[in-house]
C-alpha atoms as a PDB file:
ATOM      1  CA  UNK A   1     190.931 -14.364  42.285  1.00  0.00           C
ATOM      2  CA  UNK A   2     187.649 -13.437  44.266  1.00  0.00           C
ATOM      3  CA  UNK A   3     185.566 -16.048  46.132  1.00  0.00           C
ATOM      4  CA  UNK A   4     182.938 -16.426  43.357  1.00  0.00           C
ATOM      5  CA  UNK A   5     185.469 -17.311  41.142  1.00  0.00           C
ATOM      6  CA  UNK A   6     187.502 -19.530  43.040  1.00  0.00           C
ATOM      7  CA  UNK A   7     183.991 -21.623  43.733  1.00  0.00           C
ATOM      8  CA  UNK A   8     183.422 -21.661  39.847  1.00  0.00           C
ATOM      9  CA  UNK A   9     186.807 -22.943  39.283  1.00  0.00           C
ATOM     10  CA  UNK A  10     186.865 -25.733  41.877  1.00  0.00           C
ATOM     11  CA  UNK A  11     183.364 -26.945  40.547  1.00  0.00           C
ATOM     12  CA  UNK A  12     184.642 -27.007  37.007  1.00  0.00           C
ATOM     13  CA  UNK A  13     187.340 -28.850  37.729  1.00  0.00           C
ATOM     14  CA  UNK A  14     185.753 -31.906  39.268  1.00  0.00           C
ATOM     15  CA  UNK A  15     183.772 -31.448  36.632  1.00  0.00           C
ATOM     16  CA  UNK A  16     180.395 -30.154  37.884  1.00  0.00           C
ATOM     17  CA  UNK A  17     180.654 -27.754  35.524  1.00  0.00           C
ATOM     18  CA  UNK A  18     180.888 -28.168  31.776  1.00  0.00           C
ATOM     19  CA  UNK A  19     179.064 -26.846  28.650  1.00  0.00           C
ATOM     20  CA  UNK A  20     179.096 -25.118  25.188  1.00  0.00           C
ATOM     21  CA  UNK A  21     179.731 -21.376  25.150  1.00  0.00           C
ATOM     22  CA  UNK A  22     181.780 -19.001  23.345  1.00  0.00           C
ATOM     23  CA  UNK A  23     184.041 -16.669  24.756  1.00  0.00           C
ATOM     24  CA  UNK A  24     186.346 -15.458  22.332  1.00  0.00           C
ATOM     25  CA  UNK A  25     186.249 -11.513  21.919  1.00  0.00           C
ATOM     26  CA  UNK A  26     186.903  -9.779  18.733  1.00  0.00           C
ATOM     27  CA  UNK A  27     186.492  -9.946  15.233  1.00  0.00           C
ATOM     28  CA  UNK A  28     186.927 -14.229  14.991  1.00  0.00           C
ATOM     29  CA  UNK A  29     184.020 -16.201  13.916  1.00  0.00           C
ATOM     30  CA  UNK A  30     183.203 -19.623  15.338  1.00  0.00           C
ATOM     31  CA  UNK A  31     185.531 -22.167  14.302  1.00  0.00           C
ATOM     32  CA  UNK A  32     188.449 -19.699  13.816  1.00  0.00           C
ATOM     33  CA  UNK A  33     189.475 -20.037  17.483  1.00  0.00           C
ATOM     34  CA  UNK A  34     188.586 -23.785  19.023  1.00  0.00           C
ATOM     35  CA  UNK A  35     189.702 -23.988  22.570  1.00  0.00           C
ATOM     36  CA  UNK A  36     190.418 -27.681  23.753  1.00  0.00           C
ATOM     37  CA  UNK A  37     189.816 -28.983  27.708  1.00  0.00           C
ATOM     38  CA  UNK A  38     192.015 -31.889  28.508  1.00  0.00           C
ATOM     39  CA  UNK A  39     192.788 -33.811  31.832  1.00  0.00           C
ATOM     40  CA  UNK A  40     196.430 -33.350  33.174  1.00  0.00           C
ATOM     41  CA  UNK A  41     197.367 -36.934  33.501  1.00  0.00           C
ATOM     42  CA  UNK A  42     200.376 -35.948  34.972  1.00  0.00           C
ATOM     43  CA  UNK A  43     199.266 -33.602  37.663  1.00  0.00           C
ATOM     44  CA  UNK A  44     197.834 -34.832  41.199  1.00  0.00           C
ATOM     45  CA  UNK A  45     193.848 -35.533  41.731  1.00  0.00           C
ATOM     46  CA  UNK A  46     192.652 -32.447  43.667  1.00  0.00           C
ATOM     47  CA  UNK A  47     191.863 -32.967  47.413  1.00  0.00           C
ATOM     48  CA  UNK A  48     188.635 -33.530  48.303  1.00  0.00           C
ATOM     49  CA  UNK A  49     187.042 -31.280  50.958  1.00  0.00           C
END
């Protein structure tokens, strides 16, 4: 994972980060694929810097 990424992935998960978008990639139309972001209630809070 480069840099960039790793800053765009910390952000998004303490939620900085968070929008509509579509990402899926070949021939499925919206709705076909729906993609579902949910907190890991079981998984430690992530340390703050």
């Amino acid at each position: 994972m480069g840099p960039q990424r790793a800053v765009w992935l910390e952000r998004f998960v303490i939620g900085e980060i968070a929008g509509n978008s579509w990402t899926e990639v070949g021939s499925s139309k919206i709705c076909d694929v729906i993609i579902k972001v949910t907190p890991d209630l079981n998984s430690a809070p992530a340390a703050s810097a």
